[in-house]
Protein backbone atom coordinates (compact mmCIF):
# COMPACT_ATOMS: atom_id res chain seq x y z
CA UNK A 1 1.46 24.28 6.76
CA UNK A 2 -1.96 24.02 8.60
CA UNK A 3 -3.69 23.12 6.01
CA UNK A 4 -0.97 20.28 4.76
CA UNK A 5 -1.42 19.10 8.10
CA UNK A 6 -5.49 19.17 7.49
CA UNK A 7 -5.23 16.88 4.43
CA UNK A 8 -2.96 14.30 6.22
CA UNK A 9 -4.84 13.74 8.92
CA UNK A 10 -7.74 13.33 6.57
CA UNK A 11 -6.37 10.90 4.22
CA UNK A 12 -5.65 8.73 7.34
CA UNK A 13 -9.25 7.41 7.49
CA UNK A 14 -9.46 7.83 3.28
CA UNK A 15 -6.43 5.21 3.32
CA UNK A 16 -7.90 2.74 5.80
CA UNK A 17 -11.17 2.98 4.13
CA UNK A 18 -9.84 2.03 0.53
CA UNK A 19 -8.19 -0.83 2.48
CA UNK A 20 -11.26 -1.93 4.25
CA UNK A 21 -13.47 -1.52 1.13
CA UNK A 22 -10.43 -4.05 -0.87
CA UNK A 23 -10.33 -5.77 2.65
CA UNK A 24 -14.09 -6.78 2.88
CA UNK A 25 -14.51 -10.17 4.37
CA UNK A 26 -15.46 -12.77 1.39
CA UNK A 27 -15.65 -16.74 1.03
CA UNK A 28 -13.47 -18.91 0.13
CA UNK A 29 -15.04 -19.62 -3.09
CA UNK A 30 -15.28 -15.87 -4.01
CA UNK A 31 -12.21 -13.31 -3.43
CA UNK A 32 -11.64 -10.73 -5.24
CA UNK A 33 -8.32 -9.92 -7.15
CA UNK A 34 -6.44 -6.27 -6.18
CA UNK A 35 -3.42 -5.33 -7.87
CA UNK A 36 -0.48 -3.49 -6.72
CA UNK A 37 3.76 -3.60 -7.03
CA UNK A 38 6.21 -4.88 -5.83
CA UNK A 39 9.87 -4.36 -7.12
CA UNK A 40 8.09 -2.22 -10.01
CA UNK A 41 6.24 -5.22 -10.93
CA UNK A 42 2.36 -5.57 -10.74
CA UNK A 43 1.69 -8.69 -8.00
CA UNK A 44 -1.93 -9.47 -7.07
CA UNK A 45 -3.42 -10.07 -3.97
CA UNK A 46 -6.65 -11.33 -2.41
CA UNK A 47 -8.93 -9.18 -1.04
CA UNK A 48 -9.11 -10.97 2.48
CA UNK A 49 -7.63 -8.79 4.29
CA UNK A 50 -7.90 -7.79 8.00
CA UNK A 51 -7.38 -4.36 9.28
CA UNK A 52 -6.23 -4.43 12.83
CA UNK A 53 -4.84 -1.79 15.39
CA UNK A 54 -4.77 -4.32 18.41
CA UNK A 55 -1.69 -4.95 20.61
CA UNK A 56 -1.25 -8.00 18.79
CA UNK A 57 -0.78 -6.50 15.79
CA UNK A 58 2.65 -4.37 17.33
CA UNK A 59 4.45 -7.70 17.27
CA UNK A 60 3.55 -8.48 13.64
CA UNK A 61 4.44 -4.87 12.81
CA UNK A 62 7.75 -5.31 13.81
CA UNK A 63 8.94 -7.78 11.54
CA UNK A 64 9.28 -5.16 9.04
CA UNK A 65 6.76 -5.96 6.33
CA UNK A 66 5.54 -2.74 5.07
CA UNK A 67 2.57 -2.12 2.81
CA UNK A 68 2.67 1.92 1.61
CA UNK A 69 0.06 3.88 0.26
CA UNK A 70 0.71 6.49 -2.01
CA UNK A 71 -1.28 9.86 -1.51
CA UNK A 72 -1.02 13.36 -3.61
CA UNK A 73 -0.96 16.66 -1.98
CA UNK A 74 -4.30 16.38 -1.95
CA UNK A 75 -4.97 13.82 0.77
CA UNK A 76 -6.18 11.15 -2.83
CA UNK A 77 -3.83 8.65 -4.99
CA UNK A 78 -2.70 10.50 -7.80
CA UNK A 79 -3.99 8.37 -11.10
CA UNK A 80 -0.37 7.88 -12.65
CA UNK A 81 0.00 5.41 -9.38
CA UNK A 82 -2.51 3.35 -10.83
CA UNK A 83 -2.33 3.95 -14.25
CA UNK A 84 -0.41 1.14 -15.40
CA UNK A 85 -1.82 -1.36 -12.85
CA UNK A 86 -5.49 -0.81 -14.19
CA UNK A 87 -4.26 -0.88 -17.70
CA UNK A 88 -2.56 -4.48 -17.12
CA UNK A 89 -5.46 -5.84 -15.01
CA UNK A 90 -9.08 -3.85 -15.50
CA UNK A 91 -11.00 -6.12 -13.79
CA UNK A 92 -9.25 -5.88 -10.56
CA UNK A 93 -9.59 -3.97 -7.78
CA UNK A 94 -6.47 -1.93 -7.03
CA UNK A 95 -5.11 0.27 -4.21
CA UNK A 96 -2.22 1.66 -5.73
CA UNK A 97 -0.04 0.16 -3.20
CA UNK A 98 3.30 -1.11 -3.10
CA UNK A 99 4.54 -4.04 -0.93
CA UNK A 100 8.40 -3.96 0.56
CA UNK A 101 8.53 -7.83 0.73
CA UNK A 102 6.65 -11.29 -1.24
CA UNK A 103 6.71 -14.35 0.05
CA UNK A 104 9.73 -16.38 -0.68
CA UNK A 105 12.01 -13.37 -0.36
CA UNK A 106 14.36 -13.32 2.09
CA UNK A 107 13.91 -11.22 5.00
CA UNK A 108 10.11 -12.03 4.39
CA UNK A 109 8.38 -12.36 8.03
CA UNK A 110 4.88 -13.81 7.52
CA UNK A 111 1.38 -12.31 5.61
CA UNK A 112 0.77 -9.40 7.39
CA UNK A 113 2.11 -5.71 6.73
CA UNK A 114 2.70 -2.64 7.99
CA UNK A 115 0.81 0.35 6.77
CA UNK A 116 2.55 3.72 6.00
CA UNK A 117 0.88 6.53 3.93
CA UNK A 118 3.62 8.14 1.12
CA UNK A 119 2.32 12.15 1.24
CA UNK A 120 3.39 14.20 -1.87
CA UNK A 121 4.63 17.60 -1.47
CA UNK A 122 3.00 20.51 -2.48
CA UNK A 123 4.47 21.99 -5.58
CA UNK A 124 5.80 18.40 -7.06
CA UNK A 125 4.40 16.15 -9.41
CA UNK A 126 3.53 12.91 -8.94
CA UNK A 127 5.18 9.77 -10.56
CA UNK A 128 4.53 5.92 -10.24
CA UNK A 129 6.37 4.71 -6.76
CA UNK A 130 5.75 0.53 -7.77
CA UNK A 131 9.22 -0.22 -5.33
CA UNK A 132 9.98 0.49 -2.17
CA UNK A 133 12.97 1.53 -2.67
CA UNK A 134 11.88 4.45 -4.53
CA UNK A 135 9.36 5.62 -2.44
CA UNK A 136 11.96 5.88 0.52
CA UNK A 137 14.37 7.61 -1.96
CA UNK A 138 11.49 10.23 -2.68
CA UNK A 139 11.49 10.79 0.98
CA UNK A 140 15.35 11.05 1.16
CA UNK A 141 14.73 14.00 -1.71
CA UNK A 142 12.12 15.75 -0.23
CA UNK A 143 9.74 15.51 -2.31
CA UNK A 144 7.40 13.70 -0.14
CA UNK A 145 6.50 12.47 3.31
CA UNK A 146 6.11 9.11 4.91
CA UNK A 147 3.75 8.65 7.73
CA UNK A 148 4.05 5.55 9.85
CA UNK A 149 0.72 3.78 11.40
CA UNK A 150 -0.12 1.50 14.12
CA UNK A 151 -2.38 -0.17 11.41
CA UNK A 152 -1.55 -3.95 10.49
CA UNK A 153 -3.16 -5.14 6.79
CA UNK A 154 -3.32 -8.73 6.41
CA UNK A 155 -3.73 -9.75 2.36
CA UNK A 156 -2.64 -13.47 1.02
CA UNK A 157 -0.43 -12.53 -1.96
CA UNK A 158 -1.38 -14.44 -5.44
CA UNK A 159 0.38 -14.58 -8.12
CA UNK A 160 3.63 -14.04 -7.73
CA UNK A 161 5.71 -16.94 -8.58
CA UNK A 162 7.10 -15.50 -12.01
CA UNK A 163 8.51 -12.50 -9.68
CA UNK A 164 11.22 -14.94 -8.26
């Protein structure tokens, strides 16, 4: 149990730092592409993002956007979560993550998100979480863990209009 508790704390600062490393400040005339899902569809997203644990950043959280990272036992994103996301698009970046909400879906609350860290458990093996629905029914199971974070992500959302 101590050591599960080990690799989650240390996959804290491995999660922000694959979003800061996507989330590198860039131009306007050259983002980069990152993949993830949304309602087990891939969505892409630009790589502006801003990482932010200020007080400002409680009210955004509240709205309810939620951006989750998947992590294996292991405190690293087990390759079938990206598996299918780097097959479709190779040249982008990726994350593995999953978005609860697009724009133009109701309930949607602006471009910022929420991020919360999906821990496998010991013992099970990983499968592709693209919805967020599943992830929180993985939880419900047992088979994982879902750690909330004070940590606001802010990515524009491209290419997405064939989702609604």
């Amino acid at each position: 149990m101590k050591l599960l508790s080990i690799v989650r704390i240390a996959s804290i600062p491995a999660a922000i730092g694959t979003l800061l490393v996507l989330a590198l400040p860039v131009s306007a005339g050259t983002s980069v592409d990152n993949s993830g899902f949304y309602d087990h569809q891939i969505i892409e997203y630009q790589a502006t993002a801003e990482v932010t644990a200020a007080p400002q950043a409680a009210q955004l959280i509240s709205k309810g956007n939620v951006v989750y990272h998947i992590v294996g036992a292991n405190g690293t994103t087990p390759p079938v979560q990206c598996a299918r996301l780097l097959a479709a698009l190779p040249n982008d970046a990726t994350s593995c993550n999953v978005l609860n909400f697009i724009p133009t879906e109701v309930g949607y609350a602006g471009g910022a998100w929420n991020l919360q860290i999906f821990h496998w458990n010991p013992g099970i093996t990983p499968v592709e979480l693209s919805k967020d629905d599943d992830i929180l029914a993985a939880v419900a199971a047992g088979r994982g863990t879902l750690e909330v974070t004070a940590i606001l992500v802010r990515c524009p959302v491209i290419n997405f209009a064939a989702l609604r």
